[in-house]
Protein backbone atom coordinates (compact mmCIF):
# COMPACT_ATOMS: atom_id res chain seq x y z
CA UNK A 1 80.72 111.32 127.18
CA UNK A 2 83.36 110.52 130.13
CA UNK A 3 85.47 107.39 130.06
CA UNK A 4 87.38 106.19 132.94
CA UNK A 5 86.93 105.28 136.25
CA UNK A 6 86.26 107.06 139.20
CA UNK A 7 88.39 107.10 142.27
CA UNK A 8 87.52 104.75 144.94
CA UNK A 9 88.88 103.45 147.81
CA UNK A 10 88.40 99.87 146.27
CA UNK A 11 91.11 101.10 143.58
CA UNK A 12 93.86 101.14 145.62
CA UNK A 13 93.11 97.91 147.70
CA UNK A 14 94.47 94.45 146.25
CA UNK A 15 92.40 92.17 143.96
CA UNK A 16 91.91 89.41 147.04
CA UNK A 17 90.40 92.74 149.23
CA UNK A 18 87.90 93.48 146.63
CA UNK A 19 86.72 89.78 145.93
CA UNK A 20 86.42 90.05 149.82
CA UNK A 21 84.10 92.77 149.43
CA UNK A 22 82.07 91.30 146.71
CA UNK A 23 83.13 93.37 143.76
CA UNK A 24 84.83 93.14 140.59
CA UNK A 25 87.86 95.42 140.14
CA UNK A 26 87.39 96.64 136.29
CA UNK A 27 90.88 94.65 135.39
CA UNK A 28 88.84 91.52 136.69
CA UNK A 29 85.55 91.92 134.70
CA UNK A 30 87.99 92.61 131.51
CA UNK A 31 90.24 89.37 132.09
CA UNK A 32 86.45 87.37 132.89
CA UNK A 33 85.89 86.83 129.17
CA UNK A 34 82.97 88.55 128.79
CA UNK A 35 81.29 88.00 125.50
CA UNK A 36 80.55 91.05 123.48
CA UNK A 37 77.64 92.07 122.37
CA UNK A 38 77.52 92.21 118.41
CA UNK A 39 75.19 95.72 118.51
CA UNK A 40 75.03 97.14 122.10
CA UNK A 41 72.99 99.78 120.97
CA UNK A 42 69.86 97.71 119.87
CA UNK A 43 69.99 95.91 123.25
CA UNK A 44 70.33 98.88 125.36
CA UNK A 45 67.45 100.78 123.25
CA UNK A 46 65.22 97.82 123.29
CA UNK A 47 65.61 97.37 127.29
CA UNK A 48 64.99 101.30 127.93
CA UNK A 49 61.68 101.60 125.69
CA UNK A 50 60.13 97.94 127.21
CA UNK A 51 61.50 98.98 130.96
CA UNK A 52 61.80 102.81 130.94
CA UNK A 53 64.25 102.44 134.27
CA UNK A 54 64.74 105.86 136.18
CA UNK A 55 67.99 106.12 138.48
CA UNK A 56 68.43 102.99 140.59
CA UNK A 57 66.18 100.79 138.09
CA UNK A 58 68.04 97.48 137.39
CA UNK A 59 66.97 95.49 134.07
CA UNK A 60 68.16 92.46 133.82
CA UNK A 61 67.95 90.26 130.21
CA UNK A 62 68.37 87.02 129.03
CA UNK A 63 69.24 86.75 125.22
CA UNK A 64 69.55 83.68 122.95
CA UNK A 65 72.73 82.55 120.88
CA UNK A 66 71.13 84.99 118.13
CA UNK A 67 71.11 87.75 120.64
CA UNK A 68 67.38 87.60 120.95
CA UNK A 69 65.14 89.05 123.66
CA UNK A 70 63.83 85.89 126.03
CA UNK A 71 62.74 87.55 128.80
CA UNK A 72 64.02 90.23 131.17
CA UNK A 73 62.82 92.03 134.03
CA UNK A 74 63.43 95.23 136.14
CA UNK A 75 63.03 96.13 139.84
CA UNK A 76 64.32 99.27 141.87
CA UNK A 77 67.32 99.12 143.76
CA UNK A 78 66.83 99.02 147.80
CA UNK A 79 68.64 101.94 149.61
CA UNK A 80 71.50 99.98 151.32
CA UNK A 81 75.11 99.88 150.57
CA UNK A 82 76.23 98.65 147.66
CA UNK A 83 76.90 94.67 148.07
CA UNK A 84 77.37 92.28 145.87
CA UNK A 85 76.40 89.21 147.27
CA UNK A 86 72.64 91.37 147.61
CA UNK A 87 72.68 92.16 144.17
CA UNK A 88 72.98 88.50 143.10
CA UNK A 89 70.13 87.23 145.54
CA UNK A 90 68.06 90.68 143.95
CA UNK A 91 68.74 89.41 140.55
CA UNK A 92 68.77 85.45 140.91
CA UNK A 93 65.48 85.92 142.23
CA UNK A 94 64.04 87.64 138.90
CA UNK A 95 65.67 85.15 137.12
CA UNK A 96 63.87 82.54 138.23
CA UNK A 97 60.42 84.58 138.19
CA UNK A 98 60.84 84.95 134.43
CA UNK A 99 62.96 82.03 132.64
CA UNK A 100 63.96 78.29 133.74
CA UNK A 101 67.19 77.75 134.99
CA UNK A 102 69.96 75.91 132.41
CA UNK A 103 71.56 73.94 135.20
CA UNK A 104 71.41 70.63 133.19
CA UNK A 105 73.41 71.87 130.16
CA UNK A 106 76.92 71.04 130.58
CA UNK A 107 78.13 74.56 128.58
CA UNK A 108 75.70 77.89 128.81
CA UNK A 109 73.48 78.36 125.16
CA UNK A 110 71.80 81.75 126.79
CA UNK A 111 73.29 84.98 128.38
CA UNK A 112 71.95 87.26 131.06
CA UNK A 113 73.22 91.53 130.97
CA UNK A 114 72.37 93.78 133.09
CA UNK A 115 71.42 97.10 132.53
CA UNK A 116 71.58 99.94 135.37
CA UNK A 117 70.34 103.01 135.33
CA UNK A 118 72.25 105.09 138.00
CA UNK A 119 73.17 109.47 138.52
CA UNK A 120 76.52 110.29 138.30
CA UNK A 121 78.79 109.97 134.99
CA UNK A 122 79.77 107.30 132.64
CA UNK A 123 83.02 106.18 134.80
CA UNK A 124 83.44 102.86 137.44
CA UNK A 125 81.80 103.10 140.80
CA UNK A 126 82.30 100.35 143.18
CA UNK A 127 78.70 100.17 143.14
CA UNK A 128 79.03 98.61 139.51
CA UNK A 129 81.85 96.55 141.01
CA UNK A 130 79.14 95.17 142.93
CA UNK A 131 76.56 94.87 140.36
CA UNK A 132 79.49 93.13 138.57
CA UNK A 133 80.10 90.69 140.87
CA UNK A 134 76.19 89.97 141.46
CA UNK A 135 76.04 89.41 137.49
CA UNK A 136 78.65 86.68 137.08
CA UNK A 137 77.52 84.92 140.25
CA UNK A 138 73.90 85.05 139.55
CA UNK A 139 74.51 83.44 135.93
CA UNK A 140 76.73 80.83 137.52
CA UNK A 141 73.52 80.27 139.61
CA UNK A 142 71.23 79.59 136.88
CA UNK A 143 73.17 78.09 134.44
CA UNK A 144 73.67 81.06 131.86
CA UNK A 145 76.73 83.19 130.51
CA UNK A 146 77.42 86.22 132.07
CA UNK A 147 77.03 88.85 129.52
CA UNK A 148 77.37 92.67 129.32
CA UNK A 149 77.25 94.90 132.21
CA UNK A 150 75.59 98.31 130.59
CA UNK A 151 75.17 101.29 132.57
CA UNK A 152 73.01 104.14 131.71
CA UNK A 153 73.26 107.70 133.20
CA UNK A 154 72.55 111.14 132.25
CA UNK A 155 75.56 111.45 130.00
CA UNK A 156 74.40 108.36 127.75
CA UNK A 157 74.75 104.61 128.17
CA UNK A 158 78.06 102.60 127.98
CA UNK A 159 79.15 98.72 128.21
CA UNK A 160 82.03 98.61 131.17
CA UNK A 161 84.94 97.17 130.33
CA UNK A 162 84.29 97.57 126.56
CA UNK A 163 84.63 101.35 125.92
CA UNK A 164 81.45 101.39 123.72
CA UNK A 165 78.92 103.62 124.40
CA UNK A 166 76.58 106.02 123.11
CA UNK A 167 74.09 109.50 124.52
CA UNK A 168 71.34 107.91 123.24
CA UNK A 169 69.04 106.69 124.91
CA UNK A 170 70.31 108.10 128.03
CA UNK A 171 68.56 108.21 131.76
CA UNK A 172 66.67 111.63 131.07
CA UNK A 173 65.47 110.88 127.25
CA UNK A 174 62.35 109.43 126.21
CA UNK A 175 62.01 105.66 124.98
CA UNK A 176 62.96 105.31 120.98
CA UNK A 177 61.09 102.82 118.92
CA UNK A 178 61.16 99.52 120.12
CA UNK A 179 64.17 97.86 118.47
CA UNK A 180 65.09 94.60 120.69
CA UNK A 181 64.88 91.62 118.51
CA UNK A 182 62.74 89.09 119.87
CA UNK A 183 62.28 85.34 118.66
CA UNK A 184 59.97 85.16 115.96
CA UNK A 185 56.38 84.23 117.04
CA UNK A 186 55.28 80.68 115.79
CA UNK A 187 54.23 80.36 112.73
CA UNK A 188 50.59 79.73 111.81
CA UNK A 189 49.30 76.19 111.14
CA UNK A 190 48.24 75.63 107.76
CA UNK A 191 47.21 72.45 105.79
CA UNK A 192 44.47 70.92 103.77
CA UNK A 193 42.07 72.36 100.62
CA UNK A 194 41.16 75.72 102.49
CA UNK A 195 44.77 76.71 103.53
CA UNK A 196 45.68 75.62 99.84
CA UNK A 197 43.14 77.87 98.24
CA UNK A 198 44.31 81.27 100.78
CA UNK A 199 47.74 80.76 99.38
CA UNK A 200 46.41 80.20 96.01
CA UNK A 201 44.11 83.91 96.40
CA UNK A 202 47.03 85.56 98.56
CA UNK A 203 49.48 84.68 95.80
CA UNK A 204 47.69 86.74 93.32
């Protein structure tokens, strides 16, 4: 795969130009604190056998403390220039389609990445600058940390800003076994003589 970042005319403009613009300069997303994700892979896998995005297919996720699979949802980016301040309304609004907002909390419990699946190579577009900036304002938004930003191309996937990254599974290759963890479903209700005597028969 190809690490860097691509040449742009956002690179050479000041840090006050790009906010202007509504997009993150890859210094900025680095110094944001962005939590990392303890095993990328899983969450990228998971996302691209439940969403199967082709170029231009957004996913957007919202995982638990125990990185767990909440809810997420996809749509197809519109052809426009890239702007951030579009790609927050885009992905505020699936947000709130999916999961409640966590306005109330005074500190964020749950975190929102993105996933994009895009042409072109592994390294910075300002086009992820904007997805970037969309991100972190649509978490502020709805009350959730602003997690990973993941893209996913040809070459393989990779987490910007981190340097992790992998070929598999990349825009072209076909979903892997789902792997996302998901909260656990409820467990069944049990009680009284008949549940007694299952357990009894299953313990046998």
């Amino acid at each position: 795969m190809t690490f860097g970042f691509a040449p742009s005319s956002a690179a050479s403009s000041s840090t006050s130009t790009a906010s202007a613009n509504r997009l993150l300069e890859p210094a900025e997303w680095a110094a944001a604190g962005i939590p990392l994700l303890r095993n990328p892979r899983e969450v990228v896998s998971g996302l691209h056998a439940r969403h199967r995005p082709r170029p231009a297919t957004a996913v957007v996720a919202v995982l638990d403390p125990d990185e767990r699979l909440l809810a997420s949802a996809s749509f197809t980016r519109r052809q426009a220039p890239a702007d951030g301040w579009m790609f927050r309304n885009a992905l505020l609004s699936q947000l709130r389609r999916v999961i409640p907002h966590d306005l109330r909390r005074r500190t964020p419990v749950r975190t929102a990445v993105l996933l994009y699946c895009r042409d072109g190579d592994a390294r910075w577009t300002e086009e992820d600058g904007a997805w970037m900036w969309g991100l972190r304002d649509a978490c502020t938004l709805h009350g959730l940390r602003c997690g990973s930003y993941i893209t996913l191309t040809r070459d393989g996937w990779q987490v910007l800003g981190e340097g992790r990254g992998g070929r598999r599974p990349n825009a072209d290759s076909s979903p892997e076994p789902f792997a996302l963890s998901e909260a656990p479903p409820p467990l069944p209700r049990t009680g009284g003589a008949a549940s007694e005597v299952l357990r009894r028969a299953a313990a046998r």
